[in-house]
N, C-alpha and C. Protein backbone atom coordinates (compact mmCIF):
# COMPACT_ATOMS: atom_id res chain seq x y z
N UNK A 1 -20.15 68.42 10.47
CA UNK A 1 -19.94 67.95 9.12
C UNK A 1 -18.48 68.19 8.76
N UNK A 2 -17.58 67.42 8.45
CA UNK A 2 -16.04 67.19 7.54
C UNK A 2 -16.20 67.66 6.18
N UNK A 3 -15.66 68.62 5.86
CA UNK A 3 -15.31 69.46 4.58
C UNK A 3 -14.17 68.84 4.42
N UNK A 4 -14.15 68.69 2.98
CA UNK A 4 -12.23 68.06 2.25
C UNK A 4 -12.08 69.34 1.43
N UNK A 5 -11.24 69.74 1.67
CA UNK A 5 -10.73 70.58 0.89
C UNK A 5 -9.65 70.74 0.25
N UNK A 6 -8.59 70.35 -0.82
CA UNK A 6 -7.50 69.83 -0.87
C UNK A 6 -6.80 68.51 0.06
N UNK A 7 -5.69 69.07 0.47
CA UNK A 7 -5.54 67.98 1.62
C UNK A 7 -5.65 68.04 3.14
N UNK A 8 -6.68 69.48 2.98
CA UNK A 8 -6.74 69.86 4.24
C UNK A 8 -8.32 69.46 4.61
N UNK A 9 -8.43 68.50 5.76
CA UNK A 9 -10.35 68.09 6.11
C UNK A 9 -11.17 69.16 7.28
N UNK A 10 -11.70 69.90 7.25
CA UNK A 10 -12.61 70.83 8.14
C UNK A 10 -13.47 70.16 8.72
N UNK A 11 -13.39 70.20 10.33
CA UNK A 11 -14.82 70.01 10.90
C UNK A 11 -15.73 71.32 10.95
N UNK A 12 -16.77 71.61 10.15
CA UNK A 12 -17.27 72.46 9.88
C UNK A 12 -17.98 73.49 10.85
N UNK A 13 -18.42 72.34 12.24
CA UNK A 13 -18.89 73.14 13.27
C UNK A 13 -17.77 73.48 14.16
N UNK A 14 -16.92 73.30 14.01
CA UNK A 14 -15.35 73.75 14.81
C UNK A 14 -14.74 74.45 14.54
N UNK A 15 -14.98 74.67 12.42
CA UNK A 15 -14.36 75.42 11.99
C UNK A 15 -12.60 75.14 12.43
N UNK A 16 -12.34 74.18 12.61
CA UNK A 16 -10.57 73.55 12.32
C UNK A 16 -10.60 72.67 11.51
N UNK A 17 -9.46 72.97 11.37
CA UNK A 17 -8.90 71.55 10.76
C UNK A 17 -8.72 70.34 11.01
N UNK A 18 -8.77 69.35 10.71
CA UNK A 18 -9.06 67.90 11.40
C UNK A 18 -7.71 67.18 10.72
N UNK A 19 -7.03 66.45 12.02
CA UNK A 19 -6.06 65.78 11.63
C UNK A 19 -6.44 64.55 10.61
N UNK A 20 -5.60 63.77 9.58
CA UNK A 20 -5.99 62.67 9.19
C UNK A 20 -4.42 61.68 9.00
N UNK A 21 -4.84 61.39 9.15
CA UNK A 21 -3.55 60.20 8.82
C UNK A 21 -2.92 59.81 7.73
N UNK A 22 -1.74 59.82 7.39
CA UNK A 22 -1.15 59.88 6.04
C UNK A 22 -1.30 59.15 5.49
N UNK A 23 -1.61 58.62 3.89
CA UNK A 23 -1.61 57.37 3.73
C UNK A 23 -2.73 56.60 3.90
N UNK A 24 -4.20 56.81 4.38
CA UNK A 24 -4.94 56.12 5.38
C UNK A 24 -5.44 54.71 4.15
N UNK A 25 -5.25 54.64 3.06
CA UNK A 25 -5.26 53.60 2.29
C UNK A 25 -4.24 52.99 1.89
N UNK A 26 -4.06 51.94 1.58
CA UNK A 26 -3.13 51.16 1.26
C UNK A 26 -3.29 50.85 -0.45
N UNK A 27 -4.25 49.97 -0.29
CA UNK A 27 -4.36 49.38 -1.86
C UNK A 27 -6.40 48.96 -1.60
N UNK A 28 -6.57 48.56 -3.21
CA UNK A 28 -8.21 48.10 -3.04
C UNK A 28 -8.14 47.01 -2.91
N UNK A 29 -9.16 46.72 -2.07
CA UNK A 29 -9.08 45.34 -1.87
C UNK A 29 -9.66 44.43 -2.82
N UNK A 30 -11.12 44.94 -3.07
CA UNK A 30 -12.05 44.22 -4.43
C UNK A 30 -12.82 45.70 -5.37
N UNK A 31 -12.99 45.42 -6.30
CA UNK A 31 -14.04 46.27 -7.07
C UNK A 31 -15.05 44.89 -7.70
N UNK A 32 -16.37 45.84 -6.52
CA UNK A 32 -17.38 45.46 -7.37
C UNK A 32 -18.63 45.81 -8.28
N UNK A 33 -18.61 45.27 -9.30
CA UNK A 33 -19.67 44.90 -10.69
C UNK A 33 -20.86 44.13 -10.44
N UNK A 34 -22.04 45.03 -11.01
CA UNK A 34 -23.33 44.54 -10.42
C UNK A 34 -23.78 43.26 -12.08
N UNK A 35 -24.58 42.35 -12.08
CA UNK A 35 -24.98 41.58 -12.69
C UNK A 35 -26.46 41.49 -12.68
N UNK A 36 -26.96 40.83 -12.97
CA UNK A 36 -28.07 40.07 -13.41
C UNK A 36 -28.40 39.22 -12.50
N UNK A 37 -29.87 38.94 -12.06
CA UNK A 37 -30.22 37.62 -11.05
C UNK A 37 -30.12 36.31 -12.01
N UNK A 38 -29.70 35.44 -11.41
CA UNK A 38 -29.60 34.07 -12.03
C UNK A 38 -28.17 33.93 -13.08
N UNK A 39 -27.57 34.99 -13.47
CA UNK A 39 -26.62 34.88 -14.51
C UNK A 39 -25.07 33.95 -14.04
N UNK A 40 -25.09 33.57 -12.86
CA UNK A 40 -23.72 33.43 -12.20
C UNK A 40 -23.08 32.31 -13.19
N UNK A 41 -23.79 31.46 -13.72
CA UNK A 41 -23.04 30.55 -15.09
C UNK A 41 -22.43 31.40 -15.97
N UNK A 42 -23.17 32.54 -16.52
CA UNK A 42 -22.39 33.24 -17.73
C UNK A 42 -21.25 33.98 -17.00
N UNK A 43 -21.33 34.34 -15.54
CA UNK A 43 -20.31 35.10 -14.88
C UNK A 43 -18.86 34.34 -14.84
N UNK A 44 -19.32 32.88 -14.59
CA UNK A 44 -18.25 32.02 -14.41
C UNK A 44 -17.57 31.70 -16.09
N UNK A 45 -18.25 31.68 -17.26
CA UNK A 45 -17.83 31.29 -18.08
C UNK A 45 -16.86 32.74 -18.13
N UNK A 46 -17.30 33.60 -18.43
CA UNK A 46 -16.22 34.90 -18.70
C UNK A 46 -15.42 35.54 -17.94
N UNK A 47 -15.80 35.35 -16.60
CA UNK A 47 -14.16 35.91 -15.58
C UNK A 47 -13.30 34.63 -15.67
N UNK A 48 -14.12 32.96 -14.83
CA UNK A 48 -13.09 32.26 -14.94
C UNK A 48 -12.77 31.44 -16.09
N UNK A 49 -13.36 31.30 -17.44
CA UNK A 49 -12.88 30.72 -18.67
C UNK A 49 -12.22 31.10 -19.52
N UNK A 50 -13.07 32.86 -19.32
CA UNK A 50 -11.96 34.13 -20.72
C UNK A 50 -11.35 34.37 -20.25
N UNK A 51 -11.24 35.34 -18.62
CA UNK A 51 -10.44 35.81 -18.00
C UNK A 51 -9.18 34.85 -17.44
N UNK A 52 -9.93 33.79 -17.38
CA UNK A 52 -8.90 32.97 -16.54
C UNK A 52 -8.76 33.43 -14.82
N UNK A 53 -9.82 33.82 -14.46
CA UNK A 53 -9.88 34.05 -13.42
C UNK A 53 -10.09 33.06 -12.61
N UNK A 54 -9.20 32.57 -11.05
CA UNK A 54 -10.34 31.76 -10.49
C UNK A 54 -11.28 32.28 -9.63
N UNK A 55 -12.58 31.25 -9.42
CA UNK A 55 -13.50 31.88 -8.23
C UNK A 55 -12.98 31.63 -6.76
N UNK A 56 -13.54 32.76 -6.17
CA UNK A 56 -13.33 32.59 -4.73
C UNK A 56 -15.04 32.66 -3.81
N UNK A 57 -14.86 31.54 -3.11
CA UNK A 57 -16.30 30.71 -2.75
C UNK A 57 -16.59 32.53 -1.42
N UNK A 58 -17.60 32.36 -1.74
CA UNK A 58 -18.41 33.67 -1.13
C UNK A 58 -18.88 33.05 0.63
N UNK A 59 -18.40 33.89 1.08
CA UNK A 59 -19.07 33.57 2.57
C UNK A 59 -20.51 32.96 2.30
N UNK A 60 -21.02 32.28 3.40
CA UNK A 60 -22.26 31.53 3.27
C UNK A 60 -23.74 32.44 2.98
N UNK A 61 -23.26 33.98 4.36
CA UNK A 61 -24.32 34.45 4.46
C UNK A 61 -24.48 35.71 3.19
N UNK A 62 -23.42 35.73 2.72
CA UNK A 62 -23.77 37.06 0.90
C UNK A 62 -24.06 35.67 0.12
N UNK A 63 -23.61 34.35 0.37
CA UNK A 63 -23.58 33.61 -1.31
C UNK A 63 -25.21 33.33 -1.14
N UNK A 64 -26.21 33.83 -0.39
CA UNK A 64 -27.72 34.05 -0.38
C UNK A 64 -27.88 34.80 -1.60
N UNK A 65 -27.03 35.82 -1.14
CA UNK A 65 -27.65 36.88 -2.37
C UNK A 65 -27.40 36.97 -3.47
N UNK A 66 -26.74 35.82 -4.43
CA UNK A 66 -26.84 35.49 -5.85
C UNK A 66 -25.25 36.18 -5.65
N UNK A 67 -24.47 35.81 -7.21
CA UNK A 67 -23.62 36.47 -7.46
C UNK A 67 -22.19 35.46 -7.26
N UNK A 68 -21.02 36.27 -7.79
CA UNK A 68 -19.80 35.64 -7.17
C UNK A 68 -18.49 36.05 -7.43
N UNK A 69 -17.49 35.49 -6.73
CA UNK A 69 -16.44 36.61 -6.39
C UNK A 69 -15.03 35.73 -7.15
N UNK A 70 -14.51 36.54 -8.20
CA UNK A 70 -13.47 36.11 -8.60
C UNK A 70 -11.91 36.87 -8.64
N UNK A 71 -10.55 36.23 -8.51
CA UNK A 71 -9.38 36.36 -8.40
C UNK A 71 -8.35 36.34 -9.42
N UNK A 72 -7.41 37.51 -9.80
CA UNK A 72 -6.15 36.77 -10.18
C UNK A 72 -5.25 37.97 -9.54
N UNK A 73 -3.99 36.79 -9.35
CA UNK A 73 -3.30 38.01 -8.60
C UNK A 73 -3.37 38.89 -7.41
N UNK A 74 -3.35 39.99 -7.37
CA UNK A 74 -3.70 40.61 -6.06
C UNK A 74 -4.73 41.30 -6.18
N UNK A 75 -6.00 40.74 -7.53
CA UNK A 75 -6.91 41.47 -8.26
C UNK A 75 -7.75 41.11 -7.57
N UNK A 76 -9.00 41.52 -7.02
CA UNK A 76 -10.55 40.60 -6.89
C UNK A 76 -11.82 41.69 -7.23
N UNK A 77 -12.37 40.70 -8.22
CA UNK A 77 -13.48 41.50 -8.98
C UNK A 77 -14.83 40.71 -8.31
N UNK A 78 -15.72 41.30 -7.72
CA UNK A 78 -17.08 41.21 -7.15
C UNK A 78 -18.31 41.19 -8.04
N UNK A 79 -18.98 40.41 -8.38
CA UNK A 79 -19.97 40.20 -8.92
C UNK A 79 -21.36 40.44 -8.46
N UNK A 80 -21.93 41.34 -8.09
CA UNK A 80 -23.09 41.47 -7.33
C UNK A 80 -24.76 41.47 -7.93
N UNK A 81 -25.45 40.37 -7.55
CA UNK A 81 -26.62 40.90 -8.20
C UNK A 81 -27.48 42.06 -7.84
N UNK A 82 -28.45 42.97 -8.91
CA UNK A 82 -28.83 44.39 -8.70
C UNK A 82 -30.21 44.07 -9.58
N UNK A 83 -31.37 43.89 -8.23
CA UNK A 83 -32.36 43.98 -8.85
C UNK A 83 -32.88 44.43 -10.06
N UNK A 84 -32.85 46.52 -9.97
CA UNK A 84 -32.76 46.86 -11.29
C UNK A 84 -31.48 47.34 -12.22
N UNK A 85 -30.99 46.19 -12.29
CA UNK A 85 -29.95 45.68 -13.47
C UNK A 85 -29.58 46.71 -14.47
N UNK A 86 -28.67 47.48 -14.73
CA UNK A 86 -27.90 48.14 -15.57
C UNK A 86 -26.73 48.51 -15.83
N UNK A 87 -25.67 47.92 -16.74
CA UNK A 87 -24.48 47.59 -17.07
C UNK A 87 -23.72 49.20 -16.45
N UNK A 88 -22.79 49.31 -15.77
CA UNK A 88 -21.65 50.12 -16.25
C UNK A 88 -20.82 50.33 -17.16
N UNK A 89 -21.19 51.85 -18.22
CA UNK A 89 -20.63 51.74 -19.51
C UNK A 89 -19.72 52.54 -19.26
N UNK A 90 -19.35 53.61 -18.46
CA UNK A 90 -18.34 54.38 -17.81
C UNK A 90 -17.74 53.85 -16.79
N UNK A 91 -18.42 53.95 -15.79
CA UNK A 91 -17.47 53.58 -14.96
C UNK A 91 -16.68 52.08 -14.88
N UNK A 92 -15.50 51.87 -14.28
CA UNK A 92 -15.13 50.55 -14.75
C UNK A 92 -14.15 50.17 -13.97
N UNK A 93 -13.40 49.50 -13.89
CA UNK A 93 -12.06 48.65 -13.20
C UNK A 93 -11.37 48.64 -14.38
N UNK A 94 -9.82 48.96 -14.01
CA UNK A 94 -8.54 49.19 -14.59
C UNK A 94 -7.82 47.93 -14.72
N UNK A 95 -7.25 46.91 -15.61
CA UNK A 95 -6.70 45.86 -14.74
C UNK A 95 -5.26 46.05 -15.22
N UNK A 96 -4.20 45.92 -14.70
CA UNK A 96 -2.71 45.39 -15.26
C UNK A 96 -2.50 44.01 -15.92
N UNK A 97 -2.33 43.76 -16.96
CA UNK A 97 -2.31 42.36 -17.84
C UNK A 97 -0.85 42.04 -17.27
N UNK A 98 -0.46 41.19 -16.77
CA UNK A 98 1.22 40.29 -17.39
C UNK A 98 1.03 40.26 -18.90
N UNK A 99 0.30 39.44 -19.26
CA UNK A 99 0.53 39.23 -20.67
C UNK A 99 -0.64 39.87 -21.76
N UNK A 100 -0.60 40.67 -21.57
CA UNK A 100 -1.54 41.64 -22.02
C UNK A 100 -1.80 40.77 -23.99
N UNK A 101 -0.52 40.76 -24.56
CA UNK A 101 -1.25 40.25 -25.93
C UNK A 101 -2.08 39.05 -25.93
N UNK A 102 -1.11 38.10 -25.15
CA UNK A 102 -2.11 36.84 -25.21
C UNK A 102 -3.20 36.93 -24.57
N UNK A 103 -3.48 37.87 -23.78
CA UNK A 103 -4.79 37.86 -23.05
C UNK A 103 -6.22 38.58 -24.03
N UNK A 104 -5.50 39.85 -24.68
CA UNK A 104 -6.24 40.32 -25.93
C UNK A 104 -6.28 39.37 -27.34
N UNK A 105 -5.89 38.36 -27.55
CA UNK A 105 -5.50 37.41 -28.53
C UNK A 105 -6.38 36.32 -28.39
N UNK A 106 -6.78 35.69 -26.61
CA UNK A 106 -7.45 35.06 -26.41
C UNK A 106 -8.86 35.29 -26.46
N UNK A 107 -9.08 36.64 -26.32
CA UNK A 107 -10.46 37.32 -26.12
C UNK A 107 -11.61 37.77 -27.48
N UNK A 108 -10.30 37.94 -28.38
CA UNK A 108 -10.49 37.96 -29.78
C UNK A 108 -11.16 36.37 -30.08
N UNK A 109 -10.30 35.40 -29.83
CA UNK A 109 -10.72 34.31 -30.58
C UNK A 109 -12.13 33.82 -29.64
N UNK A 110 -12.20 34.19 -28.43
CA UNK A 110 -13.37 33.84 -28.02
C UNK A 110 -15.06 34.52 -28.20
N UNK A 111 -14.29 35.73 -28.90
CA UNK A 111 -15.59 36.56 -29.59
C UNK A 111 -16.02 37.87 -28.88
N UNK A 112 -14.92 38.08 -28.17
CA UNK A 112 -15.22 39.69 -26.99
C UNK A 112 -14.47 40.29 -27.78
N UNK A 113 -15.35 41.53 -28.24
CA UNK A 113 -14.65 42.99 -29.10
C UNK A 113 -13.70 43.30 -28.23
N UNK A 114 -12.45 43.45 -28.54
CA UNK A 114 -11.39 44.20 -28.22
C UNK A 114 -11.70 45.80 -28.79
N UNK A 115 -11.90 46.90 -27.95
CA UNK A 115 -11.48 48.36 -28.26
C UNK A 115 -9.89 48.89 -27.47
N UNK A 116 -9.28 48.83 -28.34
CA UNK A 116 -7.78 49.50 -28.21
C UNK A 116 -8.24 51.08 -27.81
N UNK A 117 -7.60 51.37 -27.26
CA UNK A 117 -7.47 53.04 -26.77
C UNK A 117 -6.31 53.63 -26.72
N UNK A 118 -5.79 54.23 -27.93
CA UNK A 118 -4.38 55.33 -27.61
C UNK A 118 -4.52 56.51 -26.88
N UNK A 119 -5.55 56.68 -26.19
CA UNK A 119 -5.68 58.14 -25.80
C UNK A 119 -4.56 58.80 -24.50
N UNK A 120 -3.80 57.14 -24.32
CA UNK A 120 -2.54 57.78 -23.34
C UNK A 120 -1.42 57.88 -23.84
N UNK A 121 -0.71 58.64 -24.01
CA UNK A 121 0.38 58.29 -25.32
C UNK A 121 1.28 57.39 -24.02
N UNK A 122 2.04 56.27 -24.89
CA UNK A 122 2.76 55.35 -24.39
C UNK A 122 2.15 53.96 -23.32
N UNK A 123 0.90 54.17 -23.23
CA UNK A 123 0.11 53.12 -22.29
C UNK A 123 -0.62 52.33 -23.66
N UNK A 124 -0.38 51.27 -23.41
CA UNK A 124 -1.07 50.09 -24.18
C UNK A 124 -2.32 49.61 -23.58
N UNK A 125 -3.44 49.62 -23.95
CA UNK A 125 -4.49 49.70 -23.25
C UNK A 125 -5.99 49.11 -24.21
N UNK A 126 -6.65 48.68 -23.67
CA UNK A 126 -8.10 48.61 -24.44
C UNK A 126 -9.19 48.47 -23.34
N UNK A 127 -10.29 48.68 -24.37
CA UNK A 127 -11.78 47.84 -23.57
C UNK A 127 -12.50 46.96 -23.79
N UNK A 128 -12.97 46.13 -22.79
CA UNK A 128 -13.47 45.31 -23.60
C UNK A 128 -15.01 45.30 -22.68
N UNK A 129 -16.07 44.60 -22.47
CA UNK A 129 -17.47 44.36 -21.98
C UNK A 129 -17.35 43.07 -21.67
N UNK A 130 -18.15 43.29 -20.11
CA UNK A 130 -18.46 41.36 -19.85
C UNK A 130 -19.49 41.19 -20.32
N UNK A 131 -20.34 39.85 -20.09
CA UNK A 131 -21.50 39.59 -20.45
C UNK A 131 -22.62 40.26 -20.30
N UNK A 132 -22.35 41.18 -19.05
CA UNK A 132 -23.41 41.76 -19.15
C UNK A 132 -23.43 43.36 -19.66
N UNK A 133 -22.59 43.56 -20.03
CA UNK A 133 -22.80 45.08 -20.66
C UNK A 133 -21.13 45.47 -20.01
N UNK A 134 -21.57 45.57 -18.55
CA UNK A 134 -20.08 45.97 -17.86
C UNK A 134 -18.63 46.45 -18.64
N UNK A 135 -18.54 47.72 -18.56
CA UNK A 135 -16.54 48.07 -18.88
C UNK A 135 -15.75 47.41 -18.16
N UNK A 136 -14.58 47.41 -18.63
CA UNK A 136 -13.39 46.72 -18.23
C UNK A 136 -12.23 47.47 -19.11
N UNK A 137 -11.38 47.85 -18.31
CA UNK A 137 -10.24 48.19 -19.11
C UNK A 137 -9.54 47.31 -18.88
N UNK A 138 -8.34 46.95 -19.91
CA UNK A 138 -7.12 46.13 -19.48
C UNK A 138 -5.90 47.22 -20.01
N UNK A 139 -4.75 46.85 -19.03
CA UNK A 139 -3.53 48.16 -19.84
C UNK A 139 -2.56 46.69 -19.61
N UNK A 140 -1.40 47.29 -20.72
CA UNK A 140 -0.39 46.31 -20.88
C UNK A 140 0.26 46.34 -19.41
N UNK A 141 1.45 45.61 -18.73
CA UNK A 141 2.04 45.90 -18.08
C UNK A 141 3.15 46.81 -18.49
N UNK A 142 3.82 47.47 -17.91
CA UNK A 142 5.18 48.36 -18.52
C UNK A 142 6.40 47.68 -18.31
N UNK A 143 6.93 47.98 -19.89
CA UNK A 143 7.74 46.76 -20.26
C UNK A 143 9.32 47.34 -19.60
């Protein structure tokens, strides 16, 4: 068994230390958000209509399993359906806005509560919910 312990990893029956490789991540590739069976219309109206997200067509053998996968940027948010269905109200995806007002400006007029959050001093930031319950943060970019 591998113990982490700071930045040091233990193989536990060896009792050493286990080399790891610096760095061994780069960046995320997707975060995914579980949904609802059948909802993939309301998914598409609010990543790619509010968000302005576009979709990206799902391999043949997951686009079986309901759901769908959308893009902006070097962003990709996963849509997954989850039998027994329950929103993430904590946990969530972070996003970087370019245009963070017009994007909170647009979201307003389309009827998604904007919650602003100062709780970082100097980060411009809010939350908002997809259709299905789901968090989402958005932070301004830094100007």
């Amino acid at each position: 068994m591998l113990i982490l312990t700071g930045a040091v990893t233990y193989d536990s029956a060896r009792r050493k230390p286990v080399s790891m490789p610096e760095a061994s991540f780069t960046l995320i590739d997707h975060v995914q958000l579980a949904m609802p069976a059948g909802e993939e219309e309301r998914a598409r109206a609010f990543y790619g209509g509010v968000l302005g997200m576009s979709e990206v067509a799902k391999p043949a053998e997951l686009a079986k399993r309901g759901g769908c996968w959308f893009e902006s940027g070097g962003v990709q948010l996963h849509l997954g359906v989850e039998a027994d269905f329950r929103p993430a109200k904590k946990a969530h995806p972070a996003l970087r806005c370019r245009d963070y007002d017009a994007l909170t400006a647009r979201l307003r007029m389309g009827g998604v509560e904007v919650l602003v959050d100062d709780g970082i001093p100097g980060v411009r930031r809010c939350h908002i919910c997809d259709p299905f319950g789901n968090r989402i943060e958005l932070i301004a970019a830094a100007q």
